[in-house]
PDB file of N, CA and C in Angstrom:
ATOM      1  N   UNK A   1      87.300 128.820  84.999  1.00  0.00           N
ATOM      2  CA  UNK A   1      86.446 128.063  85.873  1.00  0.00           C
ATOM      3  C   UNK A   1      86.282 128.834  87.181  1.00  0.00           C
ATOM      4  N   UNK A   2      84.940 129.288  87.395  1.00  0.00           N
ATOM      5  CA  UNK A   2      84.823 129.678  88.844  1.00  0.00           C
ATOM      6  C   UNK A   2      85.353 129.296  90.514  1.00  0.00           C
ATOM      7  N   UNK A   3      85.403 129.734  91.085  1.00  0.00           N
ATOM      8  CA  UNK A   3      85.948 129.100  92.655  1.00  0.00           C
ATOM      9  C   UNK A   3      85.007 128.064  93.225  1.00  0.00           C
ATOM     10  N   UNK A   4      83.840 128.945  93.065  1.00  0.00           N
ATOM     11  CA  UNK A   4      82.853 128.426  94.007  1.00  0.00           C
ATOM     12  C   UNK A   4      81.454 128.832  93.419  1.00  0.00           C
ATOM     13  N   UNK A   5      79.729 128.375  94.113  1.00  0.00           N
ATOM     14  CA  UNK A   5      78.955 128.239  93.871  1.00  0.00           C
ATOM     15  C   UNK A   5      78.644 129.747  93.095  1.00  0.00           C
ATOM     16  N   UNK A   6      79.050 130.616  94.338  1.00  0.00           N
ATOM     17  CA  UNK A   6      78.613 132.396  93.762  1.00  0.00           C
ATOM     18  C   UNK A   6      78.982 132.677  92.420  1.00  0.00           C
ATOM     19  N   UNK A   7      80.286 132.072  91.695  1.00  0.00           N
ATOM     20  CA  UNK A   7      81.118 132.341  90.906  1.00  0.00           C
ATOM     21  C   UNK A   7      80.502 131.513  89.630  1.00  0.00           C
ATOM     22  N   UNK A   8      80.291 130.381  89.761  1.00  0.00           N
ATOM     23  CA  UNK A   8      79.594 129.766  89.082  1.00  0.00           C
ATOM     24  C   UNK A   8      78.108 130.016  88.705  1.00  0.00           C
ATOM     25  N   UNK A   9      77.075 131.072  89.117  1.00  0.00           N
ATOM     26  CA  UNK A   9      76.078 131.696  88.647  1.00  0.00           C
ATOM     27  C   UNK A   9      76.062 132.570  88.056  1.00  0.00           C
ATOM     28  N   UNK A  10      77.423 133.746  88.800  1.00  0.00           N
ATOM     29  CA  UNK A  10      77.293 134.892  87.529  1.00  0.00           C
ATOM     30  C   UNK A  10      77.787 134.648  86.463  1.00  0.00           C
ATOM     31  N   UNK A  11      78.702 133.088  85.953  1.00  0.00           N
ATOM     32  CA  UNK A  11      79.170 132.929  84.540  1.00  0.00           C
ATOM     33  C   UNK A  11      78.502 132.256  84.150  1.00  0.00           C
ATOM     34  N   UNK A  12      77.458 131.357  85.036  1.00  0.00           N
ATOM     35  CA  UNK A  12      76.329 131.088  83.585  1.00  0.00           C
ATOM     36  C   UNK A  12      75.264 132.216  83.326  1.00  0.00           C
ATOM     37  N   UNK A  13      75.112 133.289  84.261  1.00  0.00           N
ATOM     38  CA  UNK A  13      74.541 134.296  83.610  1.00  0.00           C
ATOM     39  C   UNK A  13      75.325 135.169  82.636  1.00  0.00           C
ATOM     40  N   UNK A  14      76.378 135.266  82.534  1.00  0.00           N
ATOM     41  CA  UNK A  14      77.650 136.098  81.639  1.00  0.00           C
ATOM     42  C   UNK A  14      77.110 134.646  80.532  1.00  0.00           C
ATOM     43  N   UNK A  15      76.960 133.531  80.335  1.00  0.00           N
ATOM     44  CA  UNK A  15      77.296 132.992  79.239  1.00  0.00           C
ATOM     45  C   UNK A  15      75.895 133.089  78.578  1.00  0.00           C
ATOM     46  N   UNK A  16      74.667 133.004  79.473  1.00  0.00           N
ATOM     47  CA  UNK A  16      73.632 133.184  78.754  1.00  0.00           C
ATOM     48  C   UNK A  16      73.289 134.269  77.890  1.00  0.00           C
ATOM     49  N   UNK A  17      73.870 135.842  78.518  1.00  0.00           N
ATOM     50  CA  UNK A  17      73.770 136.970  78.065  1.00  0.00           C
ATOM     51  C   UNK A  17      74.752 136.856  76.648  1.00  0.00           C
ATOM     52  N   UNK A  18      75.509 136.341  76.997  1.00  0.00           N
ATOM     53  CA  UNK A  18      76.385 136.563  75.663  1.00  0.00           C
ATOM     54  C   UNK A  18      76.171 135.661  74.204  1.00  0.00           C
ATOM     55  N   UNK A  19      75.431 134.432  74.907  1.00  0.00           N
ATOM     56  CA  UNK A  19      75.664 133.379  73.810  1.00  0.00           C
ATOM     57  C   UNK A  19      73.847 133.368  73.529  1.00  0.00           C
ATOM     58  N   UNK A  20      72.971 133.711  74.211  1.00  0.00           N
ATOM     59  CA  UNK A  20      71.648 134.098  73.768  1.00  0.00           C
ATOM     60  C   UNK A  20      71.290 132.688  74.240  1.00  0.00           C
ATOM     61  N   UNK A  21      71.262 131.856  75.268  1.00  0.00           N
ATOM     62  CA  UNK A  21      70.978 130.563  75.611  1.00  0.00           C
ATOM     63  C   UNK A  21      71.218 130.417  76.935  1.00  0.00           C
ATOM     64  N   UNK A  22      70.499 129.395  77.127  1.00  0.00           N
ATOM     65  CA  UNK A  22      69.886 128.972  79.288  1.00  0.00           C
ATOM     66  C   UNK A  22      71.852 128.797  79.615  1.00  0.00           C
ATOM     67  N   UNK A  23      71.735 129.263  80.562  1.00  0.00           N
ATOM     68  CA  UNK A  23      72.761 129.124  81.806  1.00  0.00           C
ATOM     69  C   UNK A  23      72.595 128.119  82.709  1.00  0.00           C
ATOM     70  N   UNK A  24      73.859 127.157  83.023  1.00  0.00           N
ATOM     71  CA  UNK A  24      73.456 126.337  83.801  1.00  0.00           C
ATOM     72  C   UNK A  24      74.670 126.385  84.529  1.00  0.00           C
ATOM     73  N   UNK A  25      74.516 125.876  86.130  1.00  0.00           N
ATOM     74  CA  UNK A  25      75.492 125.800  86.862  1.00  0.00           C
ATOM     75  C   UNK A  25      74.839 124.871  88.085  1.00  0.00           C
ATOM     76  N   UNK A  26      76.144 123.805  88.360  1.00  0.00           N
ATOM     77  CA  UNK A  26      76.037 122.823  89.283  1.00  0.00           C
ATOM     78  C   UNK A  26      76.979 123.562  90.578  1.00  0.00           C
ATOM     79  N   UNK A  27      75.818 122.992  91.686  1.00  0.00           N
ATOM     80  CA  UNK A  27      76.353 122.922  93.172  1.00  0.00           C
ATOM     81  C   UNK A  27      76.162 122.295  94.275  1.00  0.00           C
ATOM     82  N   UNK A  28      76.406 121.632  95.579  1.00  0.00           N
ATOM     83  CA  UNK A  28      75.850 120.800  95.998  1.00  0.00           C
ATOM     84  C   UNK A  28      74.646 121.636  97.217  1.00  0.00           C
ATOM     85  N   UNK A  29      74.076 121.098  97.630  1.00  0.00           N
ATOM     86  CA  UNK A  29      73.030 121.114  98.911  1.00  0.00           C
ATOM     87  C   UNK A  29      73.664 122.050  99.647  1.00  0.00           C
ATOM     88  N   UNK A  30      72.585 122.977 100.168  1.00  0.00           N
ATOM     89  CA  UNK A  30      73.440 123.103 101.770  1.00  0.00           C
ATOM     90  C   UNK A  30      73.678 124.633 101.362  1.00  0.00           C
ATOM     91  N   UNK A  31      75.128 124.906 101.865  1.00  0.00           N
ATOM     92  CA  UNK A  31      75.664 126.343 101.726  1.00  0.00           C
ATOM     93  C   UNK A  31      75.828 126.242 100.219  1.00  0.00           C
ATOM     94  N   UNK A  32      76.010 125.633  99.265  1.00  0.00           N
ATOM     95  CA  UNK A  32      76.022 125.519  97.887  1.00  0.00           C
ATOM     96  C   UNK A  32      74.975 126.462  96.911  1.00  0.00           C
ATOM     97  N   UNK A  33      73.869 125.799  97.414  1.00  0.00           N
ATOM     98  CA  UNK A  33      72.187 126.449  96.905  1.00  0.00           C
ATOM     99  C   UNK A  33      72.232 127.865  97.479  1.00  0.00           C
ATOM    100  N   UNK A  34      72.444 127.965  98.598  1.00  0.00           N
ATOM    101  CA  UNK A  34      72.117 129.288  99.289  1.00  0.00           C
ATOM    102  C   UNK A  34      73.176 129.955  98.609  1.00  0.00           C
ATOM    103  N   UNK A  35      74.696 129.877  97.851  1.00  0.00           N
ATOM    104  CA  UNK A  35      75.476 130.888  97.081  1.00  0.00           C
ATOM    105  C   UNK A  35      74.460 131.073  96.169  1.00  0.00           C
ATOM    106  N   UNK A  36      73.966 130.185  95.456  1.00  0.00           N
ATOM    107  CA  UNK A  36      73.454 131.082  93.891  1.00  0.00           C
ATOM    108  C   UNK A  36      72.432 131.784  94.202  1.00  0.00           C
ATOM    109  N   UNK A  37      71.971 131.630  95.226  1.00  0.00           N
ATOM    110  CA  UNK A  37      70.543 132.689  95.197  1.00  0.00           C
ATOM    111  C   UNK A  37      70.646 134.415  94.985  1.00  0.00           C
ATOM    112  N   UNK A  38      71.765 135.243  95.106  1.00  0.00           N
ATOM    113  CA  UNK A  38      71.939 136.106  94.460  1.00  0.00           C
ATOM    114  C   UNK A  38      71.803 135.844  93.035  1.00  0.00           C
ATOM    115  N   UNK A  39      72.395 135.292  92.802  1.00  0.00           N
ATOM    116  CA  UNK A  39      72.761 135.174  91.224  1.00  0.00           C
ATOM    117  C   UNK A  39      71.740 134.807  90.532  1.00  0.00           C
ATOM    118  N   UNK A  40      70.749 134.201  91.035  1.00  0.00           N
ATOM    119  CA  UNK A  40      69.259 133.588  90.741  1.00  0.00           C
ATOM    120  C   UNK A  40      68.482 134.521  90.618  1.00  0.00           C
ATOM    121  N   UNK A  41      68.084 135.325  91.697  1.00  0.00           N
ATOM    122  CA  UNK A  41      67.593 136.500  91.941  1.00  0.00           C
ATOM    123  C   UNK A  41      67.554 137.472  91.039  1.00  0.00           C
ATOM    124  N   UNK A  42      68.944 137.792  90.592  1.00  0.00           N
ATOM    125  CA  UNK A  42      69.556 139.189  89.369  1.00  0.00           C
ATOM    126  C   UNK A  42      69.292 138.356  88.438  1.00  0.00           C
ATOM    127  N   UNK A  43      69.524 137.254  87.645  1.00  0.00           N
ATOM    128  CA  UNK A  43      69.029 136.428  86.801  1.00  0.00           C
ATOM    129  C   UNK A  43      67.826 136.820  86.403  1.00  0.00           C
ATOM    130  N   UNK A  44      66.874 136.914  87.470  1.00  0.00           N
ATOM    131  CA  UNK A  44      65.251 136.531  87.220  1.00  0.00           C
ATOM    132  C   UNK A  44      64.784 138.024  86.914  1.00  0.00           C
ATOM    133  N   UNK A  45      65.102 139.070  87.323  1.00  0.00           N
ATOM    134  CA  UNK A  45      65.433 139.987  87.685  1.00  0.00           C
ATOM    135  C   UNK A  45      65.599 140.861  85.889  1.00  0.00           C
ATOM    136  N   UNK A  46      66.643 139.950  85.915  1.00  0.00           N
ATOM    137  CA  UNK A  46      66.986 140.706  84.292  1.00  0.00           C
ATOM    138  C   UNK A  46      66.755 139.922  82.634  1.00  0.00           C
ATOM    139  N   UNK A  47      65.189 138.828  83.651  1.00  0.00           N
ATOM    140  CA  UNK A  47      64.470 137.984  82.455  1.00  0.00           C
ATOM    141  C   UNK A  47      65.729 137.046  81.701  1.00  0.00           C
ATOM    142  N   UNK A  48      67.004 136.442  82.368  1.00  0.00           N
ATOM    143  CA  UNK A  48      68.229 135.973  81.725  1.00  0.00           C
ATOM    144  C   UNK A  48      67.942 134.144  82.520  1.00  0.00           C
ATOM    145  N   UNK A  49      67.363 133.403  81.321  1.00  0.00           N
ATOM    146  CA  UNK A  49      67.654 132.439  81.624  1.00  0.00           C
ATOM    147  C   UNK A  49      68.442 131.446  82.163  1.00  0.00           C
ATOM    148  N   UNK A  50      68.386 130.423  83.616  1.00  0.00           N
ATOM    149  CA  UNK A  50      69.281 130.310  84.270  1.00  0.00           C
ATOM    150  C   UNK A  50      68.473 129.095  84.599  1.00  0.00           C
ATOM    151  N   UNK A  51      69.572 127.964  84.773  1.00  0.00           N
ATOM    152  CA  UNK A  51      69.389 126.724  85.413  1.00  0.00           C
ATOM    153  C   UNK A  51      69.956 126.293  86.417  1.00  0.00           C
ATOM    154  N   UNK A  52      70.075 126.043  87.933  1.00  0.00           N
ATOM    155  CA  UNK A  52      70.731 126.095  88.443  1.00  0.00           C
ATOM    156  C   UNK A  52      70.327 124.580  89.269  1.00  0.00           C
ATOM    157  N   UNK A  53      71.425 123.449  89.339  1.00  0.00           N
ATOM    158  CA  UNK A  53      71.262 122.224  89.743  1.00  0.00           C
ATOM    159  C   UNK A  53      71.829 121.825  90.995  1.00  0.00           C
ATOM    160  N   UNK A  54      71.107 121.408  92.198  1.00  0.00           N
ATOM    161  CA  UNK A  54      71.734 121.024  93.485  1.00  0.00           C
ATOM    162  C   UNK A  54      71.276 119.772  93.615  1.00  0.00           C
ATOM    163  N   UNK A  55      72.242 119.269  94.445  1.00  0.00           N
ATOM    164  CA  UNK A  55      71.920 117.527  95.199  1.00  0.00           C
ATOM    165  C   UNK A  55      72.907 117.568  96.335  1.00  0.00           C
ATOM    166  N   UNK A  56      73.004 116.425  96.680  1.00  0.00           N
ATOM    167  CA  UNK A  56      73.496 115.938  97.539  1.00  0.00           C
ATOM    168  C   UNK A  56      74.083 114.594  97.302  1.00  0.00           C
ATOM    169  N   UNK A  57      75.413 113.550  97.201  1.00  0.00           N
ATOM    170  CA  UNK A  57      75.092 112.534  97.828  1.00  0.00           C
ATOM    171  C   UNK A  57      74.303 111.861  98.666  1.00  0.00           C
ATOM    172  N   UNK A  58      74.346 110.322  98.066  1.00  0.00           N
ATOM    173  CA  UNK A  58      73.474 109.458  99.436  1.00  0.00           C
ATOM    174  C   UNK A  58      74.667 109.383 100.647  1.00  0.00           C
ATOM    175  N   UNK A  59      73.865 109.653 101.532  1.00  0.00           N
ATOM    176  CA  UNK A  59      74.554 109.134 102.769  1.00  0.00           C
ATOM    177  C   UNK A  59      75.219 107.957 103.178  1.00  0.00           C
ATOM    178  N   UNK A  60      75.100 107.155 102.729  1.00  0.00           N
ATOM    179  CA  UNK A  60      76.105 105.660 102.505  1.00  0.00           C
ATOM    180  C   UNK A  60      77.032 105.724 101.972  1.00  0.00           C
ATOM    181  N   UNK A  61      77.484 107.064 100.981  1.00  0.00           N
ATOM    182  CA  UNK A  61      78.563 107.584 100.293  1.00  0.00           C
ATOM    183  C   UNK A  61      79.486 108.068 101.302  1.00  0.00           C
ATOM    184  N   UNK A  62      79.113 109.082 102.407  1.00  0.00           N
ATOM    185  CA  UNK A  62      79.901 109.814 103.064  1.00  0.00           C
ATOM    186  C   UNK A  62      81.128 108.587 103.661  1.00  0.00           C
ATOM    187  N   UNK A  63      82.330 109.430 103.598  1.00  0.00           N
ATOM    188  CA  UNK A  63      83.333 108.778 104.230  1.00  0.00           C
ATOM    189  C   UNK A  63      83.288 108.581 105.656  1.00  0.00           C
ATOM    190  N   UNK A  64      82.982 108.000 106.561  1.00  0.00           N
ATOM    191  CA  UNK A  64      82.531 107.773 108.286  1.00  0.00           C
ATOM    192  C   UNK A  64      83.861 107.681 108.379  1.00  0.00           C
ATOM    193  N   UNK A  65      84.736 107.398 107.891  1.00  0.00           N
ATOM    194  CA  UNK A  65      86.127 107.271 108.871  1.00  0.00           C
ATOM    195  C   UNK A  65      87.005 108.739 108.652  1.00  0.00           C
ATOM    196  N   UNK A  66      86.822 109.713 108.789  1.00  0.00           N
ATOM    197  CA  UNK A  66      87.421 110.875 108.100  1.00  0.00           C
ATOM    198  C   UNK A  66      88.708 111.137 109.263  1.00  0.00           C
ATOM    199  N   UNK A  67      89.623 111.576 108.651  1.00  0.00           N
ATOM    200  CA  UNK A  67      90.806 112.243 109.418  1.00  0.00           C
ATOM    201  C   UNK A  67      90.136 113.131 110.807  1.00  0.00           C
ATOM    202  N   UNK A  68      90.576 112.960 111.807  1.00  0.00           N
ATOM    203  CA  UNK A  68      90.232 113.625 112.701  1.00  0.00           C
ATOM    204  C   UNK A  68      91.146 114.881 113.142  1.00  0.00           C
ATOM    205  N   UNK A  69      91.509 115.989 113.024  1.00  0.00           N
ATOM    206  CA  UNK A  69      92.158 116.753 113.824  1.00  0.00           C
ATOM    207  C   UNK A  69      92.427 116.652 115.514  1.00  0.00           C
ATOM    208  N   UNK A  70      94.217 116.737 115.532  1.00  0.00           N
ATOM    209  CA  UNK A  70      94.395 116.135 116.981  1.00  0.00           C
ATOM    210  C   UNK A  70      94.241 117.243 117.933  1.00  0.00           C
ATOM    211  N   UNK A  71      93.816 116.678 118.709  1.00  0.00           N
ATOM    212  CA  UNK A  71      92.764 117.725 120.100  1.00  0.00           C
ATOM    213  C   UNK A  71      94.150 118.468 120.439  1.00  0.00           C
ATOM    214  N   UNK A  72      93.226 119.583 120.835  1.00  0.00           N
ATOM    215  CA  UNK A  72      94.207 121.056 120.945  1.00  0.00           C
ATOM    216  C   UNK A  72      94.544 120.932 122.563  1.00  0.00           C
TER     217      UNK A  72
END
């Protein structure tokens, strides 16, 4: 299993190349989308089918009471 978003594009491109079928990899919004865009890029690049899925939570989801770090 990959770390993170970057990591998670080049193994659905490693799985597409190998298994002859679309690549897919989930990430969220934000700095998420902006990792795979290498990987999107060389993807498109080397005609290797690739699906790549972002969202976000709704905002009524976010936790509003989050741990605060105590002032320095």
């Amino acid at each position: 299993m990959p770390h993170g978003a970057r990591g998670e594009i080049f193994a659905a491109e490693g799985y597409a190349k190998a298994a002859g079928r679309v690549g897919v990899c989930i990430a969220t919004s934000g700095p998420g989308d902006t990792n795979l865009v290498t990987g999107l890029a060389d993807g498109m690049m080397d005609s290797i089918p690739l699906v790549a899925i972002t969202g976000q939570v709704p905002q009524n989801a976010f936790q509003r009471s989050a741990p605060r770090s105590p002032a320095a």
